[in-house]
C-alpha atoms as a PDB file:
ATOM      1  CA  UNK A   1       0.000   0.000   0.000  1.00  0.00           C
ATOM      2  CA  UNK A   2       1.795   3.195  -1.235  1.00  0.00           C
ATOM      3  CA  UNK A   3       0.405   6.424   0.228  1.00  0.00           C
ATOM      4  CA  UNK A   4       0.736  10.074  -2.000  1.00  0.00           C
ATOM      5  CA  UNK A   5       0.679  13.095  -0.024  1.00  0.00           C
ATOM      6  CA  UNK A   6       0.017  16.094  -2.755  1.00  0.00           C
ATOM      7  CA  UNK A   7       2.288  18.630  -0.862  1.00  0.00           C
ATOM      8  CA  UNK A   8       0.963  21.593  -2.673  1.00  0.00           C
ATOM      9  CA  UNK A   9      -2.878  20.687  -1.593  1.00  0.00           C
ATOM     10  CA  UNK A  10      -1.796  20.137   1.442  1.00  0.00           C
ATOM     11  CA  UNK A  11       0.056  23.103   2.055  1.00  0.00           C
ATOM     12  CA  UNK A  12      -2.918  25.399   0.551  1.00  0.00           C
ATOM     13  CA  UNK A  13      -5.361  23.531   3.087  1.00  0.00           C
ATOM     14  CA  UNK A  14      -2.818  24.441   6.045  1.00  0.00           C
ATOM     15  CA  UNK A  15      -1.583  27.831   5.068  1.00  0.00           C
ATOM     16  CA  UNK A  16      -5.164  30.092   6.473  1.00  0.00           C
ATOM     17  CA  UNK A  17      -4.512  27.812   9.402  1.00  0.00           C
ATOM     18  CA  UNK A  18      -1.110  28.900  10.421  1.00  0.00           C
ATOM     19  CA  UNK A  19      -1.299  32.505   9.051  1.00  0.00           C
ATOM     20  CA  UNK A  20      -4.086  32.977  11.508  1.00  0.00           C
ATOM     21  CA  UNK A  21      -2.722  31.489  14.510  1.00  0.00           C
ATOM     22  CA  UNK A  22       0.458  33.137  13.591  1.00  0.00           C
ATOM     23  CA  UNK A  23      -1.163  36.274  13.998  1.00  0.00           C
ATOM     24  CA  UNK A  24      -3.334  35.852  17.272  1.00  0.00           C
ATOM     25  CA  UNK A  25      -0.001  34.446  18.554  1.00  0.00           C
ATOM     26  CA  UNK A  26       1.744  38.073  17.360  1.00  0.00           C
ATOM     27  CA  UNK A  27      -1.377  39.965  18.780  1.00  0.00           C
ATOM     28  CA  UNK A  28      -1.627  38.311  21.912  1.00  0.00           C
ATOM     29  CA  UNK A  29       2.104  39.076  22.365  1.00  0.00           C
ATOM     30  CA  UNK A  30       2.059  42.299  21.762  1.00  0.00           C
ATOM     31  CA  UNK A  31      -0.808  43.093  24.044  1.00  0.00           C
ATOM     32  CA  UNK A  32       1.127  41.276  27.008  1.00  0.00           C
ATOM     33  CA  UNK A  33       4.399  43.059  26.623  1.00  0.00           C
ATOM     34  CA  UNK A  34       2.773  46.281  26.108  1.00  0.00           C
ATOM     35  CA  UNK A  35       0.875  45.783  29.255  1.00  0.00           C
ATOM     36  CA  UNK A  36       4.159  44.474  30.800  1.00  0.00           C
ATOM     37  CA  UNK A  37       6.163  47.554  29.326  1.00  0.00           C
ATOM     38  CA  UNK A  38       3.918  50.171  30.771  1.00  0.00           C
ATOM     39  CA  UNK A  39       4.018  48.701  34.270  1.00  0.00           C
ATOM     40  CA  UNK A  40       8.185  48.204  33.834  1.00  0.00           C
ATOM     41  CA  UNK A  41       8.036  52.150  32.929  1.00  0.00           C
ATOM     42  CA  UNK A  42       5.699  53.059  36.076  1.00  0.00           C
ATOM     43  CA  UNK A  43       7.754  50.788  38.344  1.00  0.00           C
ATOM     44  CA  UNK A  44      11.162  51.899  37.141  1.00  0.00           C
ATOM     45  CA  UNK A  45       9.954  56.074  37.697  1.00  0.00           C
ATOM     46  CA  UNK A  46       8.877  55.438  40.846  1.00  0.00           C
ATOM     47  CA  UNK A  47      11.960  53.447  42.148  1.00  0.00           C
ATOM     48  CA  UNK A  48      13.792  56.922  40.850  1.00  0.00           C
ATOM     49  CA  UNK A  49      11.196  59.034  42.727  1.00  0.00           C
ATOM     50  CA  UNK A  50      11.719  57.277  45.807  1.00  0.00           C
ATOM     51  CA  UNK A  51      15.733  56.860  45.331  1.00  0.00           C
ATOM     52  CA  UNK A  52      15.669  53.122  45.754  1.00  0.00           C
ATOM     53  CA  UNK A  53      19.021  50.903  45.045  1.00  0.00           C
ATOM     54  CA  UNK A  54      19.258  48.900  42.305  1.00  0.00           C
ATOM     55  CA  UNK A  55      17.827  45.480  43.979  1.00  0.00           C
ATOM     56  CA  UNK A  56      15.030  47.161  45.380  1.00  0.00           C
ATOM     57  CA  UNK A  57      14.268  49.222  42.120  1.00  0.00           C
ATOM     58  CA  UNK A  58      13.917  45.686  40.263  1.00  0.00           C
ATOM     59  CA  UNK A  59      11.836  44.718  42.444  1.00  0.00           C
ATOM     60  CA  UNK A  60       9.715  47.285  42.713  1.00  0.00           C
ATOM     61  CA  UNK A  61       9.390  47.212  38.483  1.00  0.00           C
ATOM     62  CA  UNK A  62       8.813  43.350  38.613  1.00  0.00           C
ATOM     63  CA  UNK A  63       5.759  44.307  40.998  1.00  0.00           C
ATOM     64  CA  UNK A  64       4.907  47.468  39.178  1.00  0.00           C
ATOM     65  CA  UNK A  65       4.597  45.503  35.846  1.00  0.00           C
ATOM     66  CA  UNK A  66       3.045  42.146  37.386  1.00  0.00           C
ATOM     67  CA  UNK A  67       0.261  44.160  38.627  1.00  0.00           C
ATOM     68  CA  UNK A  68      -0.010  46.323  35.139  1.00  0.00           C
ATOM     69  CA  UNK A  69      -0.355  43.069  32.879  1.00  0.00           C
ATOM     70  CA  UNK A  70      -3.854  42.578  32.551  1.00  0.00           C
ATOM     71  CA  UNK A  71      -5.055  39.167  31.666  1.00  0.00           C
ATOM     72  CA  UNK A  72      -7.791  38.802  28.649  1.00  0.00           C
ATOM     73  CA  UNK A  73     -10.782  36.479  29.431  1.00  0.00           C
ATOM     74  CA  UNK A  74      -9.955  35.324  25.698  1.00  0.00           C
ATOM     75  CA  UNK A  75      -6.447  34.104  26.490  1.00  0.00           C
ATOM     76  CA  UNK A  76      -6.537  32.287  29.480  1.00  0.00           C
ATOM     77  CA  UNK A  77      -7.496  28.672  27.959  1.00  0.00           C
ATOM     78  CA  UNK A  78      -4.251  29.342  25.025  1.00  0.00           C
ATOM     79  CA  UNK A  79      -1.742  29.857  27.252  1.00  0.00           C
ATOM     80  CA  UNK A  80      -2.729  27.774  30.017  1.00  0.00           C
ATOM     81  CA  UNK A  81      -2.580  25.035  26.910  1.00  0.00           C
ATOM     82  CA  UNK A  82       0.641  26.882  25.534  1.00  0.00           C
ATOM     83  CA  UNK A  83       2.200  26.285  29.165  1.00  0.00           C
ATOM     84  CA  UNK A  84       1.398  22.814  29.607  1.00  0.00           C
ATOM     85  CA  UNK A  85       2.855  22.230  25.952  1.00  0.00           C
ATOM     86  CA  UNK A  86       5.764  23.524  26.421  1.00  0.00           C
ATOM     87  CA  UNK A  87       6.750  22.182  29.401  1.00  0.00           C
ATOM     88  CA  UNK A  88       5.447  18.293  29.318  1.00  0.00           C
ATOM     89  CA  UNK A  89       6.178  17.904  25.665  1.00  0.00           C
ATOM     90  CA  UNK A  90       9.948  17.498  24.787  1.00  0.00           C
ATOM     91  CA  UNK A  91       9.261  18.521  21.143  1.00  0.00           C
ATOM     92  CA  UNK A  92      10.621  22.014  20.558  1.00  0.00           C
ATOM     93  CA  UNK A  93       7.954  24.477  19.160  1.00  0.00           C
ATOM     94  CA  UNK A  94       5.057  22.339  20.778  1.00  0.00           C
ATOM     95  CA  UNK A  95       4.398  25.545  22.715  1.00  0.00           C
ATOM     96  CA  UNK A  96       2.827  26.951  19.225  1.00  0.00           C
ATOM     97  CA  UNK A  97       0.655  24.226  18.898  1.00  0.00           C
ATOM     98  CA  UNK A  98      -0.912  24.199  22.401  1.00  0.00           C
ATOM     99  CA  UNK A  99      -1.703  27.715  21.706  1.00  0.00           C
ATOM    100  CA  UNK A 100      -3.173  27.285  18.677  1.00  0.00           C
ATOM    101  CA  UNK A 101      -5.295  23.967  20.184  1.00  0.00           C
ATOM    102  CA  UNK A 102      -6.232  26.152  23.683  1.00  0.00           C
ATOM    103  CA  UNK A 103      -7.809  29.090  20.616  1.00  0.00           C
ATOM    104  CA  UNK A 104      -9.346  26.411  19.418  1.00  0.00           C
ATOM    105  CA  UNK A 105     -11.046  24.973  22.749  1.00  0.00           C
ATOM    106  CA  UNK A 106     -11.443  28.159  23.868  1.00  0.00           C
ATOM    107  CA  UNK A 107     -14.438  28.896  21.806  1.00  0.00           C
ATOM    108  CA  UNK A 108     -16.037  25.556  22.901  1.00  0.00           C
ATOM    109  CA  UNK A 109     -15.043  25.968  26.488  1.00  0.00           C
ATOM    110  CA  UNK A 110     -17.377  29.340  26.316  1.00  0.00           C
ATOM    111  CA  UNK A 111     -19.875  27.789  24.189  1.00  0.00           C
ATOM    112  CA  UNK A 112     -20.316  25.464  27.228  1.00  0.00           C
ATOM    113  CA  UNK A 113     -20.223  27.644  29.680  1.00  0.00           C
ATOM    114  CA  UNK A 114     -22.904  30.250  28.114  1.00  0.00           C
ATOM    115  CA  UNK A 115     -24.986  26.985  28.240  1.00  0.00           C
ATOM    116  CA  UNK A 116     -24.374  26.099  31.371  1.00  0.00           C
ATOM    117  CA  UNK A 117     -25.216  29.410  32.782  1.00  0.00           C
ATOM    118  CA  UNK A 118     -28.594  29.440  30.726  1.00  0.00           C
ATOM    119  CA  UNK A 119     -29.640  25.903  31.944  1.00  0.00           C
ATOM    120  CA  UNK A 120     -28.601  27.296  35.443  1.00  0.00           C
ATOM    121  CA  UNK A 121     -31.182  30.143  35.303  1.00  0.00           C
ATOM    122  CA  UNK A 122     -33.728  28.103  33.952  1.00  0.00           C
ATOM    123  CA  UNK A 123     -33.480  26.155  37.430  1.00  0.00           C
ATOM    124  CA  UNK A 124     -35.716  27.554  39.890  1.00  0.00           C
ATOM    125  CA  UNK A 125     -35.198  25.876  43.377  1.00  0.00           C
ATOM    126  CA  UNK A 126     -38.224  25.757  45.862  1.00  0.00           C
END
């Protein structure tokens, strides 16, 4: 039994696939270290404000831009995935892929959830 693969199909079928998880994976980025940026940039002008040394100034901009980096609703399922990829799989780039799988989930994991809340308020206890 001799199995073709026709590359070029296969590569057209794939290619909207990977262009748009390339690019939630280059907007979710951005939005994190902007977030994580801003709160560096806040921490590191108060540390000057307040004359701090330079262990307590990194601190205080590792706090400042911890508490500045807001986390999305939408991206809490991808990276969670993303993490777990990354560090149980010893493939290299598998990181990508849980992302990708965790934007894909995500939409079902709110589907359910809407549904659950709806059956929920249905419900009326006596």
């Amino acid at each position: 039994m001799d199995i073709k693969i026709n590359y070029p199909k296969f590569k057209q079928h794939l290619s909207p696939i990977y262009n748009s998880a390339k690019n939630e994976i280059i907007e979710t980025a951005s939005f994190y270290s902007g977030n994580f940026r801003y709160g560096w940039e806040r921490g590191r002008k108060l540390a000057k404000f307040q004359h701090r040394n330079s262990v307590t100034s990194f601190i205080i901009k590792a706090a400042s831009s911890a508490a500045k980096t807001k986390i999305r609703s939408k991206d809490i399922s991808p990276l969670m995935v993303c993490a777990l990829f990354t560090f149980t799989n010893p493939i290299p780039g598998m990181g990508v892929a849980g992302f990708a799988l965790g934007k894909a989930c995500n939409k079902f994991f709110t589907k359910g959830i809407k549904a659950l809340k709806h059956t929920v308020n249905k419900i009326k206890l006596k």
